[in-house]
N, C-alpha and C. Protein backbone atom coordinates (compact mmCIF):
# COMPACT_ATOMS: atom_id res chain seq x y z
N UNK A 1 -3.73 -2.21 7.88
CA UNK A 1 -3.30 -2.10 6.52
C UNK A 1 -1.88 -1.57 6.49
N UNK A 2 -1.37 -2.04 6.03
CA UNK A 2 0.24 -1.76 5.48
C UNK A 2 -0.07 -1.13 4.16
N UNK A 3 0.82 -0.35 3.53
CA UNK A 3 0.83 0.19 2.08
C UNK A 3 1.99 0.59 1.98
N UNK A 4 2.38 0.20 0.33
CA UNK A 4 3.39 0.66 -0.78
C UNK A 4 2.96 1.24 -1.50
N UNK A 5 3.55 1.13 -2.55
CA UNK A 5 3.89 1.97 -4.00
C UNK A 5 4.76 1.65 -4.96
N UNK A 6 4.47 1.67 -5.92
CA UNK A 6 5.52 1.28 -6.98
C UNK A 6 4.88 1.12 -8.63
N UNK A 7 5.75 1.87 -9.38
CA UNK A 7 5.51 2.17 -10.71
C UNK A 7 4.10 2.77 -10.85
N UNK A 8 3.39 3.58 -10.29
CA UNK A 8 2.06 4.01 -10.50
C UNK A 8 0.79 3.63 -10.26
N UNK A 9 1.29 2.55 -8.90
CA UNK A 9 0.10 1.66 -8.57
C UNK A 9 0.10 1.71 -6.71
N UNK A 10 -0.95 1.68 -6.20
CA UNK A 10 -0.40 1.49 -4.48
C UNK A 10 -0.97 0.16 -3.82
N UNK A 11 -0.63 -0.86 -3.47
CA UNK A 11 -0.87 -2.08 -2.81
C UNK A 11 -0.92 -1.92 -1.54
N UNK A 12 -2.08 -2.82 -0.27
CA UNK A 12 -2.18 -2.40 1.04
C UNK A 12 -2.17 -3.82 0.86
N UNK A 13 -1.96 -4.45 2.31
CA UNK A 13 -2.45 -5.68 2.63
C UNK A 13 -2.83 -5.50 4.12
N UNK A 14 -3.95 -6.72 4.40
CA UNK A 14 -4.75 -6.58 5.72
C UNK A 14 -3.42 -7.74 6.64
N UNK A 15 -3.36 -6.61 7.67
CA UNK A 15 -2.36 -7.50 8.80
C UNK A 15 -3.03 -8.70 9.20
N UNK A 16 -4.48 -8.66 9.72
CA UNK A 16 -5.38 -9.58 9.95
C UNK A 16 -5.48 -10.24 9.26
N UNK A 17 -5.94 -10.05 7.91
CA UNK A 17 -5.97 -11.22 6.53
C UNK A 17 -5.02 -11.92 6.09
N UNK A 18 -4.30 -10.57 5.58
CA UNK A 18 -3.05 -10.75 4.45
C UNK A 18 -4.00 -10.49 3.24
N UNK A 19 -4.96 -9.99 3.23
CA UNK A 19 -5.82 -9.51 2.34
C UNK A 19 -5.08 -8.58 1.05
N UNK A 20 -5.00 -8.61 -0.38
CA UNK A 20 -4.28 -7.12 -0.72
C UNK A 20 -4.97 -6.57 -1.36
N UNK A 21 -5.17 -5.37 -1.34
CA UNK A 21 -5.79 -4.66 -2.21
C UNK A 21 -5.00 -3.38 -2.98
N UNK A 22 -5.25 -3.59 -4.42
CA UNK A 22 -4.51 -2.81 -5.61
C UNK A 22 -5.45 -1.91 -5.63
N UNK A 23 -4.73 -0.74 -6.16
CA UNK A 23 -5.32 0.36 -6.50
C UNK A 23 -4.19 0.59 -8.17
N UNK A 24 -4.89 0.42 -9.44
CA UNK A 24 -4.12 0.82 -10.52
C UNK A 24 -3.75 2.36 -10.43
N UNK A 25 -2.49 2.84 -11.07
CA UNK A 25 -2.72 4.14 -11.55
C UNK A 25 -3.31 4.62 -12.89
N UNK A 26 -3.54 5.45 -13.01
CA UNK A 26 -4.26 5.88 -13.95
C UNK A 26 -2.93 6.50 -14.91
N UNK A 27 -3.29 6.45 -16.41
CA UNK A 27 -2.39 6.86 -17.34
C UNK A 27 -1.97 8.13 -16.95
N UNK A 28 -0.57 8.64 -16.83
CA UNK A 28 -0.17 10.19 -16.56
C UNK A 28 -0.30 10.42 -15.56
N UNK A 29 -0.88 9.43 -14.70
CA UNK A 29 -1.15 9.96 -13.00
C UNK A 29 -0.10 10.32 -12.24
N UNK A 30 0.96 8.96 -12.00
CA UNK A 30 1.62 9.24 -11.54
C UNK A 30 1.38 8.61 -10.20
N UNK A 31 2.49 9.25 -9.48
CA UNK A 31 2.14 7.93 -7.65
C UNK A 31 2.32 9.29 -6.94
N UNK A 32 0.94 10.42 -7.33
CA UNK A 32 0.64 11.64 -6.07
C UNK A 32 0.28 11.15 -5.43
N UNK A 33 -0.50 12.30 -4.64
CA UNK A 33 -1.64 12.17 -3.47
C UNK A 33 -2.97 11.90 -3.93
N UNK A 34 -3.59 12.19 -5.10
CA UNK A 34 -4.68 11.88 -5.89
C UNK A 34 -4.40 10.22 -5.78
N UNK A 35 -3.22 9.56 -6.18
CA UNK A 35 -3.66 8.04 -6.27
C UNK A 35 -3.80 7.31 -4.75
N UNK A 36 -2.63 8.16 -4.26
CA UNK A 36 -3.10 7.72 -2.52
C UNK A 36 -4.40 7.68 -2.20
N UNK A 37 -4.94 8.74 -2.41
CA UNK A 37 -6.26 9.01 -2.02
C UNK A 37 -7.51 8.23 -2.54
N UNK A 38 -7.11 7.86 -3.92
CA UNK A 38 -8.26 6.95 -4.56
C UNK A 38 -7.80 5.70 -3.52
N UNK A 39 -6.97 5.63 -3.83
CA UNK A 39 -6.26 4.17 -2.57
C UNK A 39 -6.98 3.89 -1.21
N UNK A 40 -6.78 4.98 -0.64
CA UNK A 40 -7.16 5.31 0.67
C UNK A 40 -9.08 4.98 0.50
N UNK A 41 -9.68 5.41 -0.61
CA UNK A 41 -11.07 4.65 -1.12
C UNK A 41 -11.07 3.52 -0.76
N UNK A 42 -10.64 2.97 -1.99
CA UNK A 42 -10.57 1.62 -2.53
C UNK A 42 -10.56 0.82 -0.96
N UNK A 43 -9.31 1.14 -0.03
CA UNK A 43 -9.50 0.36 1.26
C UNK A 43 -10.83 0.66 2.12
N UNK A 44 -11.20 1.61 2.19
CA UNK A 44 -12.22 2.52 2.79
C UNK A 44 -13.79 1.32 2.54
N UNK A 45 -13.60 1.39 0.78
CA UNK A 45 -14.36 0.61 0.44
C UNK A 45 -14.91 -1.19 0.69
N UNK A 46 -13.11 -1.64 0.38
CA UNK A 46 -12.89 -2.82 0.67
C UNK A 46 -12.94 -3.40 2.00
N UNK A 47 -13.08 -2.65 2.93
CA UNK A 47 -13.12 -2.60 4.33
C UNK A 47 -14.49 -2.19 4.73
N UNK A 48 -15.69 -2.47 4.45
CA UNK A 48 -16.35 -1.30 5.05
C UNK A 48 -17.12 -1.83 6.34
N UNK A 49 -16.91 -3.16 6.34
CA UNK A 49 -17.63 -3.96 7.81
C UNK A 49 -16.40 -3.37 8.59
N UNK A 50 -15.42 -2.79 8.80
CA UNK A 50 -15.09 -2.13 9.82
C UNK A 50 -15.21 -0.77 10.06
N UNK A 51 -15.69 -0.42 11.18
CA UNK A 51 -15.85 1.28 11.74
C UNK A 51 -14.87 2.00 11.43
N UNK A 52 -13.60 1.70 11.56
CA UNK A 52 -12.09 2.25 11.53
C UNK A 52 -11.09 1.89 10.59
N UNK A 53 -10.58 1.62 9.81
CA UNK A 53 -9.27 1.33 9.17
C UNK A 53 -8.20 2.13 9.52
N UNK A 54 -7.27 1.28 10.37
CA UNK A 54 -6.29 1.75 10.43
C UNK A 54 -4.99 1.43 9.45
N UNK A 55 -4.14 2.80 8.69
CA UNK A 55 -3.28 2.46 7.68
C UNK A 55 -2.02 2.87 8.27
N UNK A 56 -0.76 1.94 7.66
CA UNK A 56 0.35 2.55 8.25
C UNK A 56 0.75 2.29 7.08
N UNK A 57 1.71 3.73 6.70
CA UNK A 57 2.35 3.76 5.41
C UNK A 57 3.56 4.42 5.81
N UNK A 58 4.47 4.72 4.48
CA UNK A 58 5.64 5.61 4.78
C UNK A 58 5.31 7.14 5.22
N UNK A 59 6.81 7.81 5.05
CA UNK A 59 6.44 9.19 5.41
C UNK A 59 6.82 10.39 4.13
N UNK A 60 6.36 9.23 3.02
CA UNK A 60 5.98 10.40 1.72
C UNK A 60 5.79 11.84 1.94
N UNK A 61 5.94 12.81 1.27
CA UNK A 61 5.06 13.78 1.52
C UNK A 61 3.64 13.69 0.88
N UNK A 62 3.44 12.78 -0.25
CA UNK A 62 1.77 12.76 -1.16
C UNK A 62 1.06 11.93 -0.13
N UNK A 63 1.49 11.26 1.11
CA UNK A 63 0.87 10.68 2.36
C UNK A 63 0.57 11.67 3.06
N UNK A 64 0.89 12.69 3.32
CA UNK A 64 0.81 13.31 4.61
C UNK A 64 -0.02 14.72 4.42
N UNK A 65 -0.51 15.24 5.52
CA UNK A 65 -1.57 16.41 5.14
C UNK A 65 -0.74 17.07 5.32
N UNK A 66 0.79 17.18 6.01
CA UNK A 66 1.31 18.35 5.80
C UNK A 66 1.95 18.47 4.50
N UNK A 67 2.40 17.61 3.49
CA UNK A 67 2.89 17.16 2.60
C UNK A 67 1.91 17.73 1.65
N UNK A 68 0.55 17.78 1.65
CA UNK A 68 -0.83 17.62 0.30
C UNK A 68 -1.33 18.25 0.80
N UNK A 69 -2.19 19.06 0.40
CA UNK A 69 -3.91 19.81 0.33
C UNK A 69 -4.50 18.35 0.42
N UNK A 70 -4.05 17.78 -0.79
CA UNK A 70 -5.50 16.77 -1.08
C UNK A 70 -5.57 15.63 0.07
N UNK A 71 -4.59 15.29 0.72
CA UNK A 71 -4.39 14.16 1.92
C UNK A 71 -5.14 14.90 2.79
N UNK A 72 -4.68 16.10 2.90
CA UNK A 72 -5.62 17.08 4.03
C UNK A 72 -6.91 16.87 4.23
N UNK A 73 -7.68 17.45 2.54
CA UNK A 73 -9.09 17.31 2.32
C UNK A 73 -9.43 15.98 2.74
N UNK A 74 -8.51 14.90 1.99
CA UNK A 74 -9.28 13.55 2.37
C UNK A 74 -9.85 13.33 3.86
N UNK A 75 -8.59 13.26 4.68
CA UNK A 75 -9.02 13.35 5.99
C UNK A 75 -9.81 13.93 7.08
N UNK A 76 -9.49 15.77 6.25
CA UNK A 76 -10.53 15.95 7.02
C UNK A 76 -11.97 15.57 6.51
N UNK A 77 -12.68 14.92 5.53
CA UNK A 77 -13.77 14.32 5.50
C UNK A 77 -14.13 12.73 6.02
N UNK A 78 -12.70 12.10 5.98
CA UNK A 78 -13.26 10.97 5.90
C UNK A 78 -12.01 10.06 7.17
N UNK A 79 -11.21 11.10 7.71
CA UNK A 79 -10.38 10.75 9.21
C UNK A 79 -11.04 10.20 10.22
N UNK A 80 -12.81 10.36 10.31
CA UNK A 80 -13.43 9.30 11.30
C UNK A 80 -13.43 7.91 10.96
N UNK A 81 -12.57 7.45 9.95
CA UNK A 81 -13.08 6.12 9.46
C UNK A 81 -11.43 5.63 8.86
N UNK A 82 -10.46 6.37 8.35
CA UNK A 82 -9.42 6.22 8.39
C UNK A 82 -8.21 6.87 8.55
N UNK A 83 -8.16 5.77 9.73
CA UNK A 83 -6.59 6.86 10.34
C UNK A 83 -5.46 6.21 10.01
N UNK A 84 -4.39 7.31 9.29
CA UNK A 84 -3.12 7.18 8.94
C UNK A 84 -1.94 7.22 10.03
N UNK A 85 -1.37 5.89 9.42
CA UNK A 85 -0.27 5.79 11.08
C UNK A 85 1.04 6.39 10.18
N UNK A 86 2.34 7.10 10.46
CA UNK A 86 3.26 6.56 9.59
C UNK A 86 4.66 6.51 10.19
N UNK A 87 5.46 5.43 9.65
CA UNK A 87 6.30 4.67 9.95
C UNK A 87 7.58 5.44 10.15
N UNK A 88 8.69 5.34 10.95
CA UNK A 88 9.89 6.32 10.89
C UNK A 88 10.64 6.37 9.06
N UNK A 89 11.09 7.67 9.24
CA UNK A 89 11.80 7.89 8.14
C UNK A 89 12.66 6.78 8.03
N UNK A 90 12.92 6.18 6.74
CA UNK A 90 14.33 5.16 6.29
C UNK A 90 14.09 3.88 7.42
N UNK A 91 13.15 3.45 7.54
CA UNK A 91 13.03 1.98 8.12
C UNK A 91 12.60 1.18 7.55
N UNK A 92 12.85 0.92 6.75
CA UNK A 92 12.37 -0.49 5.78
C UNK A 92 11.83 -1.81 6.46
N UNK A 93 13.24 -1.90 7.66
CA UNK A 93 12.58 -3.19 8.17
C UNK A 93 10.91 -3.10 9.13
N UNK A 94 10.51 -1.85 9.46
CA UNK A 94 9.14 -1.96 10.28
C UNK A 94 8.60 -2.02 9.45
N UNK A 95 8.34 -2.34 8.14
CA UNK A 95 7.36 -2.36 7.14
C UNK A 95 7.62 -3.80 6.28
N UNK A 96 6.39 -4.61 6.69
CA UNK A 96 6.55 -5.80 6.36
C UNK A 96 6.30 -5.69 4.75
N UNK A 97 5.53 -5.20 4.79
CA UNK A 97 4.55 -5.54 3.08
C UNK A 97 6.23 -5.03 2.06
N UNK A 98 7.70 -4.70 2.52
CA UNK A 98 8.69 -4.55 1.43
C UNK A 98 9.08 -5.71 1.64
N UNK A 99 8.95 -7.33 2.33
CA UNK A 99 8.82 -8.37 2.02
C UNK A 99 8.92 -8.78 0.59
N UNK A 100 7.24 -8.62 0.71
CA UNK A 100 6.34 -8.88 -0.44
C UNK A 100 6.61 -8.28 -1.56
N UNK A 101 7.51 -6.73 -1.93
CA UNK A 101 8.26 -6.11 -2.95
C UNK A 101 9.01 -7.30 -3.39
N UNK A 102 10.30 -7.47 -2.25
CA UNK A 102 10.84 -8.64 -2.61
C UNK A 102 10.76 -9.26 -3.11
N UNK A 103 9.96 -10.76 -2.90
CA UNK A 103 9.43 -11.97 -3.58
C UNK A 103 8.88 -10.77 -4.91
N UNK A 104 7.91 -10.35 -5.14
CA UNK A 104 7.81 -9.54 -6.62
C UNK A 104 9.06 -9.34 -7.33
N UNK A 105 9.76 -8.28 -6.70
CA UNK A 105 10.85 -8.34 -7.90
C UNK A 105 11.71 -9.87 -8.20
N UNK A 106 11.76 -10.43 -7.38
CA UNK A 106 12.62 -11.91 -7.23
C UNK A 106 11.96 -12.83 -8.22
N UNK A 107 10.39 -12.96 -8.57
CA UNK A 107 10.26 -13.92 -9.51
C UNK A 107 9.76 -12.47 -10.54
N UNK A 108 9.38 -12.05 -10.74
CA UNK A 108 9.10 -11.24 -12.00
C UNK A 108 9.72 -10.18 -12.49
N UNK A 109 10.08 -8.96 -11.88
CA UNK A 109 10.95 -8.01 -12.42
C UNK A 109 12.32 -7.97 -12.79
N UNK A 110 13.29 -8.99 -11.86
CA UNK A 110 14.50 -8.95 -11.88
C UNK A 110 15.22 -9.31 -13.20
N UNK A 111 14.26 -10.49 -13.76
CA UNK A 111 15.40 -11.34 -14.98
C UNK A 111 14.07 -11.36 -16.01
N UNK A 112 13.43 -10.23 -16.54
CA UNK A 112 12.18 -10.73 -17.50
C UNK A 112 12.84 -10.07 -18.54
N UNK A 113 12.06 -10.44 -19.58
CA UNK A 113 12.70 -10.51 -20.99
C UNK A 113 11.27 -9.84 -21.72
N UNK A 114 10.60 -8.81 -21.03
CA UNK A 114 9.42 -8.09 -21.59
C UNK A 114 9.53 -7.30 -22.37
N UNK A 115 9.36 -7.01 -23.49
CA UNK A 115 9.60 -5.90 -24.48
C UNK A 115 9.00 -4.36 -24.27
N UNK A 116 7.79 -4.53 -23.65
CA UNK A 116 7.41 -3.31 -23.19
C UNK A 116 6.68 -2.95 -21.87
N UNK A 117 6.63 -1.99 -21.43
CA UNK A 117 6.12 -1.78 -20.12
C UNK A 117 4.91 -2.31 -19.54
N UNK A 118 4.15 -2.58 -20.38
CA UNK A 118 2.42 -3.29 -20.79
C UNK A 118 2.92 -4.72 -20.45
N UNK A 119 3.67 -5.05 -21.03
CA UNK A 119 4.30 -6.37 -20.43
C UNK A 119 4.47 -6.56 -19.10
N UNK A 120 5.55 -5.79 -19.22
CA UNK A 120 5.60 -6.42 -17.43
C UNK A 120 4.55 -5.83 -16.39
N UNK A 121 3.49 -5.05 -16.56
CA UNK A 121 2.78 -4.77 -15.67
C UNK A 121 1.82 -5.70 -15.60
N UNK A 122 1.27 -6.68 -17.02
CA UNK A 122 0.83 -7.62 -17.00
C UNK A 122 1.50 -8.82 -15.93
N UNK A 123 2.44 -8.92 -15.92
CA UNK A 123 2.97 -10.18 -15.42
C UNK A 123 2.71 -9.69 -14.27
N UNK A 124 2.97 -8.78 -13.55
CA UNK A 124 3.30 -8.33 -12.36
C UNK A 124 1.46 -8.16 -12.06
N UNK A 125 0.34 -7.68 -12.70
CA UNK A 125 -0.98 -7.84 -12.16
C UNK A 125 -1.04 -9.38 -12.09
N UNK A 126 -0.49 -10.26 -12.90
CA UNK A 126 -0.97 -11.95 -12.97
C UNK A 126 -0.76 -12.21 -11.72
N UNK A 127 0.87 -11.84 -11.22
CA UNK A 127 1.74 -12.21 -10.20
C UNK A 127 0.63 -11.84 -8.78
N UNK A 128 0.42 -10.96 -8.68
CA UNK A 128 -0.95 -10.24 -7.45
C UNK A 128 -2.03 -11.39 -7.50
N UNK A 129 -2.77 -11.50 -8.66
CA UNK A 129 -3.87 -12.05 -8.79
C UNK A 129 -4.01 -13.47 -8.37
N UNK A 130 -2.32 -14.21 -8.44
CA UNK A 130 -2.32 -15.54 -7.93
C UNK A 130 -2.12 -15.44 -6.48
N UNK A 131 -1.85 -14.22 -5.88
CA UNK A 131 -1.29 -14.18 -4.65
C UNK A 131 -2.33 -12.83 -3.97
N UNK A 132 -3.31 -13.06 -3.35
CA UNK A 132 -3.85 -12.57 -2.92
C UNK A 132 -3.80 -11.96 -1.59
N UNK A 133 -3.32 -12.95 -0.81
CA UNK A 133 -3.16 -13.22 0.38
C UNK A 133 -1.67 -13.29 1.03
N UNK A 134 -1.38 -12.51 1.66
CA UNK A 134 0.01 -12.18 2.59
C UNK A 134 0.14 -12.60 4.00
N UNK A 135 0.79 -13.32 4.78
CA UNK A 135 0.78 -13.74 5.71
C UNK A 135 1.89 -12.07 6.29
N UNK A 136 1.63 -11.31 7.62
CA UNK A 136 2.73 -10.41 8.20
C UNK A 136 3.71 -11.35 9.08
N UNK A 137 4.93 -11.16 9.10
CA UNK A 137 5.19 -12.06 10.33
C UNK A 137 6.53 -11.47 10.31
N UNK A 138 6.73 -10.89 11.46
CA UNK A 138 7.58 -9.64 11.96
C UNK A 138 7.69 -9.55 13.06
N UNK A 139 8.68 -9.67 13.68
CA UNK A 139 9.15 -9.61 15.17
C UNK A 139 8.76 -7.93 15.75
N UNK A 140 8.53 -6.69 15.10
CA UNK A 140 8.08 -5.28 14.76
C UNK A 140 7.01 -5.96 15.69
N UNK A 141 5.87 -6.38 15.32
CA UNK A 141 4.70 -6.18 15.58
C UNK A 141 3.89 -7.62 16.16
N UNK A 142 5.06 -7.96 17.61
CA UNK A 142 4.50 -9.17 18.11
C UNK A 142 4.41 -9.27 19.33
N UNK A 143 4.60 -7.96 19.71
CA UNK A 143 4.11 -7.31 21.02
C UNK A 143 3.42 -6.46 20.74
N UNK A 144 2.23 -6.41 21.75
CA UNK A 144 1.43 -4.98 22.00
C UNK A 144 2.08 -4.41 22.89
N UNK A 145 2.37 -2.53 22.26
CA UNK A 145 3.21 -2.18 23.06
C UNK A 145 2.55 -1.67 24.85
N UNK A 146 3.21 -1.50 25.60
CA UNK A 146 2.92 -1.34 26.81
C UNK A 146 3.03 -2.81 27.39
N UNK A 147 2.88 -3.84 26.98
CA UNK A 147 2.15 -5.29 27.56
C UNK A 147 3.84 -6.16 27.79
């Protein structure tokens, strides 16, 4: 799993699949560690024929247990089942899924003519819903390392 963030919502996609899975934010929430964490569910959930989920995300502090209590708590209950990888500070390019930001802002955010925020989050859930599926394809991650 790869994961972002953006405007109050967190998106993962399966490297294996290209699978994505949204997690909304909740009104007033905000993009803490509480939505990570429902996030960190939601995959938990969406995943559950696997023993392990492995996630690689940034190096937020609302990601990290040294960063949160609540990332803390999560893990330590539920770290046998998902482990958090995370990516060097300021590397954009090892993180495929800001691709996929890309193409998003490129057909929907950049030039819309939405009157209100409800708007474009609409377009932008439509935009997900037609596109489910992410292909990774990254020179990052086309060696196993050691091999």
């Amino acid at each position: 799993m790869r994961c972002n963030r953006s405007n109050g919502s967190r998106r993962a996609n399966s490297a294996r699949t290209g699978r994505v899975v949204l997690t909304a934010g909740k009104p007033k929430e905000g993009r803490g560690a509480a939505l990570f964490c429902r996030h960190l569910d939601d995959l938990r959930r969406a995943f559950r024929q696997y023993k392990v989920i492995h996630v690689i995300c940034d190096n937020a502090g609302t990601h990290t247990p040294e960063g949160s209590k609540l990332v803390r708590a999560y893990l330590a209950e539920w770290g046998h089942r998902v482990k958090v990888h995370y990516l060097p500070k300021y590397a954009p390019d090892t993180n495929p899924i800001e691709r996929h930001w890309w193409r998003l802002h490129e057909a929907v955010t950049r030039n819309h003519r939405c009157h209100t925020m409800q708007e474009l989050l609409d377009l932008t859930f439509d935009w997900f819903e037609t596109r489910t599926h992410f292909r990774v394809q990254s020179g990052v991650y086309a060696k196993t390392p050691g091999k």
